[in-house]
C-alpha atoms as a PDB file:
ATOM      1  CA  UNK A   1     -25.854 -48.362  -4.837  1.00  0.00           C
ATOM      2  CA  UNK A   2     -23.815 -48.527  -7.737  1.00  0.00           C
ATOM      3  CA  UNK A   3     -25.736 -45.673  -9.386  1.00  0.00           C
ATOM      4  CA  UNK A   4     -24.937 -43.677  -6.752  1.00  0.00           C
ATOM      5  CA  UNK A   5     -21.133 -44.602  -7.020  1.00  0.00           C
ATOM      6  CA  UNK A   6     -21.194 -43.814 -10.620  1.00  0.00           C
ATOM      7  CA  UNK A   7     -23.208 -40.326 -10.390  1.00  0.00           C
ATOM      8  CA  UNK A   8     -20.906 -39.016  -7.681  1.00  0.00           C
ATOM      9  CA  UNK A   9     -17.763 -40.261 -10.167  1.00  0.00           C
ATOM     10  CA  UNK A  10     -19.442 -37.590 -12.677  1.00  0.00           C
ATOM     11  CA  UNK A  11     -19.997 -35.157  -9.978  1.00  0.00           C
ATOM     12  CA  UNK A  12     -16.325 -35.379  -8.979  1.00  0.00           C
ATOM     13  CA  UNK A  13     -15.412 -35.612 -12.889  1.00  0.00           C
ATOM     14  CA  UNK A  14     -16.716 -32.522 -13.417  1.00  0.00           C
ATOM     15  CA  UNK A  15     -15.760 -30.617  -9.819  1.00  0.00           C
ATOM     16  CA  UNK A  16     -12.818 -31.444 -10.778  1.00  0.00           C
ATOM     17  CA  UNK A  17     -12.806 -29.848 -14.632  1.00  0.00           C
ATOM     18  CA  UNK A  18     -14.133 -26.537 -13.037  1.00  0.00           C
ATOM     19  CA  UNK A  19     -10.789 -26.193 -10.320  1.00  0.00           C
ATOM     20  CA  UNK A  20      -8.443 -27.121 -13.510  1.00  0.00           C
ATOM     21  CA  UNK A  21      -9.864 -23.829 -15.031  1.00  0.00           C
ATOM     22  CA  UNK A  22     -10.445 -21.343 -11.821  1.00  0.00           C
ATOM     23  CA  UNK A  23      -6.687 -22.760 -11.026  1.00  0.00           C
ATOM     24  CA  UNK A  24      -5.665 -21.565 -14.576  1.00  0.00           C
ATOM     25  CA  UNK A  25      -7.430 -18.361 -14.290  1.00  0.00           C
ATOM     26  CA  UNK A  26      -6.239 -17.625 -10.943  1.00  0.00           C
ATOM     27  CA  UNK A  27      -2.581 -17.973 -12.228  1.00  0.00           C
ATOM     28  CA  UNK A  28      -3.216 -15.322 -15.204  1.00  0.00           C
ATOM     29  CA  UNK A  29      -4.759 -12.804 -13.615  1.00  0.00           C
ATOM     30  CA  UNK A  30      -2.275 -12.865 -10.559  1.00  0.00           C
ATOM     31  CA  UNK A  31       0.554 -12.640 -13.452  1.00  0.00           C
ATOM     32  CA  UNK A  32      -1.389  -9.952 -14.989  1.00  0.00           C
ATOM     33  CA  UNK A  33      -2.062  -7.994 -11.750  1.00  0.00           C
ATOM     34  CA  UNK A  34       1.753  -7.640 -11.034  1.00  0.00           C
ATOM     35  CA  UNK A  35       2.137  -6.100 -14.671  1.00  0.00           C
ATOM     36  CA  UNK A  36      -0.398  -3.524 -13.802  1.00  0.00           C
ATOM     37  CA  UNK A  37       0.679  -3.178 -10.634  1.00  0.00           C
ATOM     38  CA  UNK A  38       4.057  -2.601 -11.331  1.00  0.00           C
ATOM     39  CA  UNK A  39       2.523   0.144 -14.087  1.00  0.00           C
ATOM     40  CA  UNK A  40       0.471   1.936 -11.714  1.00  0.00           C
ATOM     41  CA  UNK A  41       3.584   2.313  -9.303  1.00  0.00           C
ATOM     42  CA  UNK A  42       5.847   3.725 -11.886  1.00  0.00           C
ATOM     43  CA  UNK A  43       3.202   6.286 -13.188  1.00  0.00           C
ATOM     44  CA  UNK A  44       2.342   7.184  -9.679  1.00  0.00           C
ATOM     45  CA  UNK A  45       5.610   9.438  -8.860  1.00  0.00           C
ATOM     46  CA  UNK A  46       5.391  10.917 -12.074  1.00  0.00           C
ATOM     47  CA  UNK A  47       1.319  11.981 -11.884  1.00  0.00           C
ATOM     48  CA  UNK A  48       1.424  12.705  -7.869  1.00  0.00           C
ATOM     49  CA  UNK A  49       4.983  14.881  -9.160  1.00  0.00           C
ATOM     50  CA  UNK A  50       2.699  16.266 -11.732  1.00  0.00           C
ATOM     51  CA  UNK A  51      -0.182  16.885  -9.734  1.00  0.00           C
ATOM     52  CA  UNK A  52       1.996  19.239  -7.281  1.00  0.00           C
ATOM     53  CA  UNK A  53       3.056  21.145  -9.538  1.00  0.00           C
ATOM     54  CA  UNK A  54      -0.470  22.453 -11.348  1.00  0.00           C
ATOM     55  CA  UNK A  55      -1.938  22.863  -7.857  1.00  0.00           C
ATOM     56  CA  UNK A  56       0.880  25.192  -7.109  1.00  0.00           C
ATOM     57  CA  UNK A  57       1.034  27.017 -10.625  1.00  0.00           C
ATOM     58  CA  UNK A  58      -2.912  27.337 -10.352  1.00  0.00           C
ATOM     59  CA  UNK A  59      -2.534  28.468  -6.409  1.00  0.00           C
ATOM     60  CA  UNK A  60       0.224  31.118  -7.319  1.00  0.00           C
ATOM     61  CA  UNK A  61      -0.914  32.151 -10.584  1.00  0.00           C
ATOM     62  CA  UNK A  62      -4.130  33.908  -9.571  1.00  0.00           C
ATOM     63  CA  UNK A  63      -4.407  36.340 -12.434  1.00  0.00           C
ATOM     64  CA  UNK A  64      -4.519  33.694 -14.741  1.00  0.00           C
ATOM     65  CA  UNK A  65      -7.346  33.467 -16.949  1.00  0.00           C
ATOM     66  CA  UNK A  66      -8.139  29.672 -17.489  1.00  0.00           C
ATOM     67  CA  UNK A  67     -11.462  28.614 -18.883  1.00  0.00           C
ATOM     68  CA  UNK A  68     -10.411  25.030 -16.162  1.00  0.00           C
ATOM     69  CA  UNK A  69     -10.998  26.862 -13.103  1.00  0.00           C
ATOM     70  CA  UNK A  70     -14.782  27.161 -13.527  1.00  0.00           C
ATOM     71  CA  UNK A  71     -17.642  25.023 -13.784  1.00  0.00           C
ATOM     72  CA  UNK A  72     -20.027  26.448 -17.261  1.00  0.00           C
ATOM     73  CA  UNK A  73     -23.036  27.453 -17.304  1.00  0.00           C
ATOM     74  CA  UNK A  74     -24.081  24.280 -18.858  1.00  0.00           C
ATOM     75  CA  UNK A  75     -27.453  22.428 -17.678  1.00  0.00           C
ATOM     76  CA  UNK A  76     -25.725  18.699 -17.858  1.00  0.00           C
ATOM     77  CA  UNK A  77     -22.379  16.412 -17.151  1.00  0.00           C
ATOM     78  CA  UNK A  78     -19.829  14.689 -18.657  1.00  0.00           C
ATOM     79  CA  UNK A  79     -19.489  11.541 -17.048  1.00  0.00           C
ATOM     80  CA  UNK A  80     -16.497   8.958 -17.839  1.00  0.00           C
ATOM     81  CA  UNK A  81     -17.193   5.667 -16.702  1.00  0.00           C
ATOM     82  CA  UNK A  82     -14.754   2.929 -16.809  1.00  0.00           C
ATOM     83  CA  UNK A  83     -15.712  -1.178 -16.700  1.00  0.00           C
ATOM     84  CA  UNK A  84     -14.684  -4.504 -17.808  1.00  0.00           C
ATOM     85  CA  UNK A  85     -14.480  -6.015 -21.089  1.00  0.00           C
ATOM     86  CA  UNK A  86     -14.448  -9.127 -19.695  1.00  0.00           C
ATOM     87  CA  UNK A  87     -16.142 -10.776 -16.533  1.00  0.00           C
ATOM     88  CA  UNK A  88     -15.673 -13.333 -13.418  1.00  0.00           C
ATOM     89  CA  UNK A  89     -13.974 -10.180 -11.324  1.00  0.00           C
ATOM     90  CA  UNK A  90     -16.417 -10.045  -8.897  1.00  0.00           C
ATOM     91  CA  UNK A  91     -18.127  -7.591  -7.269  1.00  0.00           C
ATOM     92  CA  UNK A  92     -15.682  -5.125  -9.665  1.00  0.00           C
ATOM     93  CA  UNK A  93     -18.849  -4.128 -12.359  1.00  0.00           C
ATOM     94  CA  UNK A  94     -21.626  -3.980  -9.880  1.00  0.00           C
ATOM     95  CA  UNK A  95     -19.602  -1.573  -7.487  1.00  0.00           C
ATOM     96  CA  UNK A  96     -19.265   0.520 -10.425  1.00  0.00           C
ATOM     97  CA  UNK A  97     -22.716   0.461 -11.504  1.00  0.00           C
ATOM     98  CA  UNK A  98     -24.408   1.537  -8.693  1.00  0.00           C
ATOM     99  CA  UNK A  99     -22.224   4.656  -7.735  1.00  0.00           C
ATOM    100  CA  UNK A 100     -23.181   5.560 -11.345  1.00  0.00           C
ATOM    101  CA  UNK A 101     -26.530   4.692 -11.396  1.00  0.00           C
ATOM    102  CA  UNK A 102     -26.977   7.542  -8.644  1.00  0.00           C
ATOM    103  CA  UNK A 103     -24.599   9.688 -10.013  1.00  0.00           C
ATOM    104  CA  UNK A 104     -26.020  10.344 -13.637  1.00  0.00           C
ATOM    105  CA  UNK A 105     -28.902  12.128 -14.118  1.00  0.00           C
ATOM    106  CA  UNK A 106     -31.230  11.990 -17.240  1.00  0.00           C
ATOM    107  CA  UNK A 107     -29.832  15.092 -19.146  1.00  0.00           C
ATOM    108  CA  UNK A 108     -26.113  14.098 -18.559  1.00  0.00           C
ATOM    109  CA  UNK A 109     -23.917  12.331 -21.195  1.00  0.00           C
ATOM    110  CA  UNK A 110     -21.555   9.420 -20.468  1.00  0.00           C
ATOM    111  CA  UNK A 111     -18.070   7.773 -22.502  1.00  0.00           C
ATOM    112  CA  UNK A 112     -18.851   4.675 -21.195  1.00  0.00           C
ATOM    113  CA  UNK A 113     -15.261   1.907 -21.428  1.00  0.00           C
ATOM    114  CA  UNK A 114     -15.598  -1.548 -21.217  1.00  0.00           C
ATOM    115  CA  UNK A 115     -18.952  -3.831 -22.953  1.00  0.00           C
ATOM    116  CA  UNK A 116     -19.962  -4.901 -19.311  1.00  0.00           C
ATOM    117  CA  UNK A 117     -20.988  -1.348 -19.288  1.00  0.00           C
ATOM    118  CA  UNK A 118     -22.424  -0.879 -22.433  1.00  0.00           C
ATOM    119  CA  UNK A 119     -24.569  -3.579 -21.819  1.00  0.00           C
ATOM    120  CA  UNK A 120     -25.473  -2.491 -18.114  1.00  0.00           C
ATOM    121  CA  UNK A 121     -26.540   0.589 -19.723  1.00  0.00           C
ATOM    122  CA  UNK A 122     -27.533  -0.143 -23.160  1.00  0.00           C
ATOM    123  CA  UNK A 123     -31.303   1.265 -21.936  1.00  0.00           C
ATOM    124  CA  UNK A 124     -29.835   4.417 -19.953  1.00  0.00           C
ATOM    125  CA  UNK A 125     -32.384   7.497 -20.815  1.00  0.00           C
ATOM    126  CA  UNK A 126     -28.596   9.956 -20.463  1.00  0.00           C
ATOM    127  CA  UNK A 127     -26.828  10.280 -23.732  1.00  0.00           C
ATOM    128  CA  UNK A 128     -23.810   7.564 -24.558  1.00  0.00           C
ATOM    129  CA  UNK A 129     -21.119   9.027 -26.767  1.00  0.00           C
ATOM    130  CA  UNK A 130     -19.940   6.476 -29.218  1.00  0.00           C
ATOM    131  CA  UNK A 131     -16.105   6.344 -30.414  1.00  0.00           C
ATOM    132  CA  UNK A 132     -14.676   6.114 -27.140  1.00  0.00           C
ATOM    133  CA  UNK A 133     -16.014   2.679 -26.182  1.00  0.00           C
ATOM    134  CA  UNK A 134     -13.610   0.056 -26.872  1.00  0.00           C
ATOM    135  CA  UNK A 135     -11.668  -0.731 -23.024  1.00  0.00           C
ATOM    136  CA  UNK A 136      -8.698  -2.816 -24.857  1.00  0.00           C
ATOM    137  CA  UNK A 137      -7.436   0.279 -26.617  1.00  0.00           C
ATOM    138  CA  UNK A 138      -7.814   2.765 -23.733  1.00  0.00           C
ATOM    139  CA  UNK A 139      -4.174   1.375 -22.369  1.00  0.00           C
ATOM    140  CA  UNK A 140      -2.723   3.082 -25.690  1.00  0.00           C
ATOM    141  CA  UNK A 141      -1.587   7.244 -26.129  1.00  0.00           C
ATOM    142  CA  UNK A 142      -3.491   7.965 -28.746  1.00  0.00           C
ATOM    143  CA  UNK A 143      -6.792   6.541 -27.013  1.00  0.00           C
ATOM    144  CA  UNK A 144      -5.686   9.144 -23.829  1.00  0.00           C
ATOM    145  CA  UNK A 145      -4.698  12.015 -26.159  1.00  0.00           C
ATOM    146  CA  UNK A 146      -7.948  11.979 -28.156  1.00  0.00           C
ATOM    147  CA  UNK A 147      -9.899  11.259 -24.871  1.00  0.00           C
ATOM    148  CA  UNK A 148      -8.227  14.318 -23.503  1.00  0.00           C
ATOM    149  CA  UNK A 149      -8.529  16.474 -26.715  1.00  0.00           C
ATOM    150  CA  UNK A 150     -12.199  15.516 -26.265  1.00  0.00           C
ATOM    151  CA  UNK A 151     -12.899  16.547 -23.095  1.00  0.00           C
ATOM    152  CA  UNK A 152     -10.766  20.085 -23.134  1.00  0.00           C
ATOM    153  CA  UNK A 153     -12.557  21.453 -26.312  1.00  0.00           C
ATOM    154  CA  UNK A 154     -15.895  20.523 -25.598  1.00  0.00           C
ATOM    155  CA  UNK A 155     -15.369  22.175 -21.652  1.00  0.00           C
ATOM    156  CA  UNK A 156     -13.999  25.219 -23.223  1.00  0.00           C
ATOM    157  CA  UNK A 157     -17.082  25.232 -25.238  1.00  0.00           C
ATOM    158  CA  UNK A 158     -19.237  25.463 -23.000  1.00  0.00           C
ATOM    159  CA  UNK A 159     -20.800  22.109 -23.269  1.00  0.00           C
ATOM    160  CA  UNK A 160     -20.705  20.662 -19.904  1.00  0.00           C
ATOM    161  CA  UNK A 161     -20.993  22.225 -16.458  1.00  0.00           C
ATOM    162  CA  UNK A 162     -18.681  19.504 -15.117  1.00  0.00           C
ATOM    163  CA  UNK A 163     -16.902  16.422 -15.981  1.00  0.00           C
ATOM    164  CA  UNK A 164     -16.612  13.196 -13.951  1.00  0.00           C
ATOM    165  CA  UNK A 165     -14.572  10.399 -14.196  1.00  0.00           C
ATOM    166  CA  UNK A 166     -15.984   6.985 -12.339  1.00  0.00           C
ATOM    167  CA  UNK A 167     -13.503   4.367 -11.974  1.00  0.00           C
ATOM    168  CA  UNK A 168     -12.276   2.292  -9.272  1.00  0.00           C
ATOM    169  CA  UNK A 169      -9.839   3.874  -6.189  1.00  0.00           C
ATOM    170  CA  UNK A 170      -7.110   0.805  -5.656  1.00  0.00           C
ATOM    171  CA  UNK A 171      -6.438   0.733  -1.912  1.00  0.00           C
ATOM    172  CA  UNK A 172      -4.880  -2.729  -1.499  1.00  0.00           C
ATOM    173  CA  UNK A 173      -5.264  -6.328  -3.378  1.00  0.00           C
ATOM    174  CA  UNK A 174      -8.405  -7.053  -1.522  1.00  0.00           C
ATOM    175  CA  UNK A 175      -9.597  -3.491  -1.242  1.00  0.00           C
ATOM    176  CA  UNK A 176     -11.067  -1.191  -4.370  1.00  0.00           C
ATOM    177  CA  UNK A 177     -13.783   1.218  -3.960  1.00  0.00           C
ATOM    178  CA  UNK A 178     -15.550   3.265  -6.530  1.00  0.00           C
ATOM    179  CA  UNK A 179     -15.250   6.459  -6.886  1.00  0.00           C
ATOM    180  CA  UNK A 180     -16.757   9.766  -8.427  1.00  0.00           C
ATOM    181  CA  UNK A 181     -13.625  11.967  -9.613  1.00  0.00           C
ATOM    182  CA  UNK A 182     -13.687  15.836 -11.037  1.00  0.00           C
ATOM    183  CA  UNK A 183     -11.463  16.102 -13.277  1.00  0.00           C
ATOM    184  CA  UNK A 184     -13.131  19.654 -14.724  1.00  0.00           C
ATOM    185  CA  UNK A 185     -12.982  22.224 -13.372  1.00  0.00           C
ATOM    186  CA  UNK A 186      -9.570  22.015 -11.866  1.00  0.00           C
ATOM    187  CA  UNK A 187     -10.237  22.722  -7.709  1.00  0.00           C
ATOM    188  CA  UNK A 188      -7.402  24.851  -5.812  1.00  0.00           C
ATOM    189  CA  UNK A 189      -5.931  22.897  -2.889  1.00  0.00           C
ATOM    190  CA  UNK A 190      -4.684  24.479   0.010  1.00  0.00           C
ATOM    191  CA  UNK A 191      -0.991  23.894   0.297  1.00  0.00           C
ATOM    192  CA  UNK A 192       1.747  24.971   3.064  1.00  0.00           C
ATOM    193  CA  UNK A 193       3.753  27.284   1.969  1.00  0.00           C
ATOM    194  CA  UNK A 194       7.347  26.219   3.848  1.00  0.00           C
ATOM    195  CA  UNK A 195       9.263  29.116   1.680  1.00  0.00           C
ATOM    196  CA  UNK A 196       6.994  31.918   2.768  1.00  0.00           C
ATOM    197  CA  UNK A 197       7.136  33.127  -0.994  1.00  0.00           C
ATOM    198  CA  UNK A 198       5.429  32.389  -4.002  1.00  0.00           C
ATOM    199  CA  UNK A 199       7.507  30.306  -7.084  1.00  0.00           C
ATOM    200  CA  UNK A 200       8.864  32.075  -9.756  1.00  0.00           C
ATOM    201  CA  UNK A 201       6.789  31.498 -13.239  1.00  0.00           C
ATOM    202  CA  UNK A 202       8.651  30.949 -16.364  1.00  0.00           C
ATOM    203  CA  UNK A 203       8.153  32.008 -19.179  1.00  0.00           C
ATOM    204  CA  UNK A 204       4.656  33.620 -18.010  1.00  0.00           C
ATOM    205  CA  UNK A 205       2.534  32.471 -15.786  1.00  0.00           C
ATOM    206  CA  UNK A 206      -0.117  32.170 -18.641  1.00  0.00           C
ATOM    207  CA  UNK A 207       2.002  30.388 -21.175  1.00  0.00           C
ATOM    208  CA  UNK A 208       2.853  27.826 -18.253  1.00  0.00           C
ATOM    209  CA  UNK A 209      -0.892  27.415 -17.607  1.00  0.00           C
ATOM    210  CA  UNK A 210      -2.150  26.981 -20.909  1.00  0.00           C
ATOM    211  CA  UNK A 211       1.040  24.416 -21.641  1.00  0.00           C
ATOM    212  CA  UNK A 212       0.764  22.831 -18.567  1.00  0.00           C
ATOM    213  CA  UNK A 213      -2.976  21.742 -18.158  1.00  0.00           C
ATOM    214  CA  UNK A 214      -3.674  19.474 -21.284  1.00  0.00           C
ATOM    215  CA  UNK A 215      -0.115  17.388 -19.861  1.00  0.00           C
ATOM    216  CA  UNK A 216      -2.296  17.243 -16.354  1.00  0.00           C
ATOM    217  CA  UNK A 217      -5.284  16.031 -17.676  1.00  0.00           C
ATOM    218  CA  UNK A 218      -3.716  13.443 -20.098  1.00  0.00           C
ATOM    219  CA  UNK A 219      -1.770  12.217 -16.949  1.00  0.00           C
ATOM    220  CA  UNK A 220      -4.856  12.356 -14.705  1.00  0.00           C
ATOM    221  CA  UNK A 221      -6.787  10.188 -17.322  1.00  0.00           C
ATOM    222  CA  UNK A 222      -3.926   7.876 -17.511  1.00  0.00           C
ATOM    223  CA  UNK A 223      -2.987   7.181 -13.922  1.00  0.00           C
ATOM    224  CA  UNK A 224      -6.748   6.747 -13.567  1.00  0.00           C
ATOM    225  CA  UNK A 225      -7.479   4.258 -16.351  1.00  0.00           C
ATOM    226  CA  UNK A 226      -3.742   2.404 -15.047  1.00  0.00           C
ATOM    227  CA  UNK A 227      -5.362   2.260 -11.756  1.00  0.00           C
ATOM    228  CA  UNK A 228      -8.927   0.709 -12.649  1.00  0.00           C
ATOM    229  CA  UNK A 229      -7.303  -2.161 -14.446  1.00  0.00           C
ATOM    230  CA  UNK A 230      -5.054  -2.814 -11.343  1.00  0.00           C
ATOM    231  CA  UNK A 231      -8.401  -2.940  -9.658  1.00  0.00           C
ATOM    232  CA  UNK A 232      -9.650  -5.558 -11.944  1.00  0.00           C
ATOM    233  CA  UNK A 233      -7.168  -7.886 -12.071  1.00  0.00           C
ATOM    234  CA  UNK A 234      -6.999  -8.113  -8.243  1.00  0.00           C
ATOM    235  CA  UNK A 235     -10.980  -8.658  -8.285  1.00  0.00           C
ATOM    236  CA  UNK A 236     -10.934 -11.253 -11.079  1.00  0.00           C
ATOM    237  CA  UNK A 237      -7.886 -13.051  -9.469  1.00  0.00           C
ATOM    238  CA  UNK A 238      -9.897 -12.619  -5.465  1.00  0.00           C
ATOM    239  CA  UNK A 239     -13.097 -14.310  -7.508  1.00  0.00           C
ATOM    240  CA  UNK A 240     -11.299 -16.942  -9.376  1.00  0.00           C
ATOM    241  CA  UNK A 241      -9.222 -17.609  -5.945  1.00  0.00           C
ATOM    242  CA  UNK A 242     -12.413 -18.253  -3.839  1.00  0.00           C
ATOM    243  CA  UNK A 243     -13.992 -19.857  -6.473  1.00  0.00           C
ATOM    244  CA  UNK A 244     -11.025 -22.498  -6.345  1.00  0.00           C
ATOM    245  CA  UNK A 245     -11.212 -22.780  -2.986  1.00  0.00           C
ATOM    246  CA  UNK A 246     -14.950 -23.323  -3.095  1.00  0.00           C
ATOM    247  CA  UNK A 247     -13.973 -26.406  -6.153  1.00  0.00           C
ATOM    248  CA  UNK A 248     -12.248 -27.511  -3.423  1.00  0.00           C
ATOM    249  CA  UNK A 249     -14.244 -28.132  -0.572  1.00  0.00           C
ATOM    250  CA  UNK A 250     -16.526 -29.219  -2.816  1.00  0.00           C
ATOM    251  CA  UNK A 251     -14.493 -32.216  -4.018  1.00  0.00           C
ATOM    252  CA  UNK A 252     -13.221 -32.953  -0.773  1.00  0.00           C
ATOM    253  CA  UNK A 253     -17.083 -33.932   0.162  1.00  0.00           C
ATOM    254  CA  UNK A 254     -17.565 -35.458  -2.888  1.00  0.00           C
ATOM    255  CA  UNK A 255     -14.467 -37.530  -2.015  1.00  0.00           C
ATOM    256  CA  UNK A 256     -15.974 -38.515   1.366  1.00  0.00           C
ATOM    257  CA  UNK A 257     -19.220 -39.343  -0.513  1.00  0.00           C
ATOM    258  CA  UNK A 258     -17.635 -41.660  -2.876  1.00  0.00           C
ATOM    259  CA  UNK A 259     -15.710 -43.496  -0.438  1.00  0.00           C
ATOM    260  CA  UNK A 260     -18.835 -44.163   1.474  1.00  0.00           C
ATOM    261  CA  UNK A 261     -20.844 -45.384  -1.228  1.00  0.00           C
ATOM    262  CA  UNK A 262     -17.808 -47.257  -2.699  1.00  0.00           C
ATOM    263  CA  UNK A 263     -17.785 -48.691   0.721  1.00  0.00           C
ATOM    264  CA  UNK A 264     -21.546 -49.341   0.979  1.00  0.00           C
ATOM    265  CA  UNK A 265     -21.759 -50.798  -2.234  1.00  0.00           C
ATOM    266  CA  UNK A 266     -18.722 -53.053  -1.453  1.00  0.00           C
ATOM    267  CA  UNK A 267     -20.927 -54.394   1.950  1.00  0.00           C
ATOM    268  CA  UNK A 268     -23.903 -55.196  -0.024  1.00  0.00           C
ATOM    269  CA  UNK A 269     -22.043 -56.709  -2.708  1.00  0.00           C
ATOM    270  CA  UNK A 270     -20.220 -59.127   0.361  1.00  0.00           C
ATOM    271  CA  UNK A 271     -23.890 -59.544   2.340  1.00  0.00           C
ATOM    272  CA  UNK A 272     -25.406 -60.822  -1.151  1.00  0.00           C
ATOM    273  CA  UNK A 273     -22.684 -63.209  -1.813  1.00  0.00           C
ATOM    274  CA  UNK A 274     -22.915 -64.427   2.155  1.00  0.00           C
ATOM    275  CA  UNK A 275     -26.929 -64.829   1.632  1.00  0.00           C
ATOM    276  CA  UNK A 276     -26.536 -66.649  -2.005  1.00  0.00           C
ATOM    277  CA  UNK A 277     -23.804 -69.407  -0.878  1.00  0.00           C
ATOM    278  CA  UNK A 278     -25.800 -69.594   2.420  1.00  0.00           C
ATOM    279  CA  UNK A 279     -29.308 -70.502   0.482  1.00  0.00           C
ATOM    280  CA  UNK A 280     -27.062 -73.205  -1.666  1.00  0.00           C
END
């Protein structure tokens, strides 16, 4: 009985070493979520602001030649995939994953961010593009402005039909989905027209669309990128918040376990001492 005592002390030792961390955890990436959160929001009115405005420059500027209207001739993708550098968020990766497991074909290439997904698809038969790899530095300008200086030459080239960008649509703290976004080519959206007249564009319509799309696509890329890390943070700190919860429970049993062999080993220890003064 006193075995058992002693292996459920270690048991509860150790429960009890695991909560101290997931507790700790849970605390950083809840701080860090609000940072990113707060991010995300203050980008948003500036990119959605953004975003207005090129659909109605490319809506009213018809005549325009832009090479970002078009998908090339080319026989493969870009995709851009964003992941974690680190892990414990969850279902965050494997969502991820899966949308571009189906999404990528053989012939594509990929800028894959984040080493859970260099290692996920360290075997891939599609082409990975080194240089771009490194997650921690993709919250910085001149990661977005050579990511984006990337992507427009080799489009105007001619290199890729189109060019995706997987990362992870933040709905709510418990709610992220993946999703598969065009960035290239740019797709005309129908919008109202309250005014009943077309904008005036200054200085020329071309001169405001070559200006203007390079600032849209660093902003798209950056809103994006703001928004998959939101997503993370609120899957690492769901994970490490049900995995405290689940320390929990846990120990609570353990508790009642202990007390009832603590209490069981107490009765034997009275019945021996009752049978031993009894035999004397």
């Amino acid at each position: 009985m006193s075995q058992q005592v002693t292996k459920i002390k270690t048991r509860i030792k150790s429960v009890s070493s695991a909560l101290k961390v997931t507790s700790a955890m849970k605390l950083v990436s809840t701080v860090k979520l609000k940072k990113w959160k707060n991010k995300m929001l203050a980008f948003k009115d500036f990119s959605e602001a953004l975003e207005k405005v090129s659909d109605t420059v490319l809506r009213f500027a018809e005549k325009v030649k832009t090479p970002f209207n078009t998908p090339n001739e080319s026989n493969k993708n870009l995709y851009i995939l964003i992941s974690s550098t680190l892990g414990l968020c969850g279902s965050y990766n494997s969502n991820i994953f899966k949308l571009a497991d189906a999404a990528i074909k053989d012939e594509d290439d990929a800028i894959i961010l984040g080493n859970k997904g260099l290692v996920h698809f360290q075997n891939g038969k599609f082409t990975k593009i080194a240089g771009f790899n490194d997650n921690s530095s993709s919250q910085n300008n001149s990661f977005i402005n050579s990511l984006s200086s990337f992507i427009i030459n080799e489009y105007i080239k001619g290199t890729y039909r189109e060019i995706h960008l997987i990362y992870s649509e933040y709905r709510n703290s418990l709610v992220f989905l993946p999703k598969d976004f065009t960035i290239l080519p740019l797709g005309k959206k129908e919008i109202e027209d309250s005014l009943g007249y077309g904008p005036i564009l200054e200085p020329t319509p071309q001169e405001l669309v070559d200006t203007l799309m390079p600032i849209y696509l660093k902003t798209v890329l950056n809103s994006k990128i703001l928004e998959s890390e939101v997503c993370e943070q609120a899957a690492r700190s769901n994970a490490m918040e049900n995995a405290t919860d689940n320390a929990q429970e846990i120990l609570d049993e353990l508790q009642i376990q202990f007390n009832k062999a603590r209490q069981g080993a107490i009765t034997q220890e009275i019945t021996e001492i009752v049978a031993a003064s009894n035999a004397l």
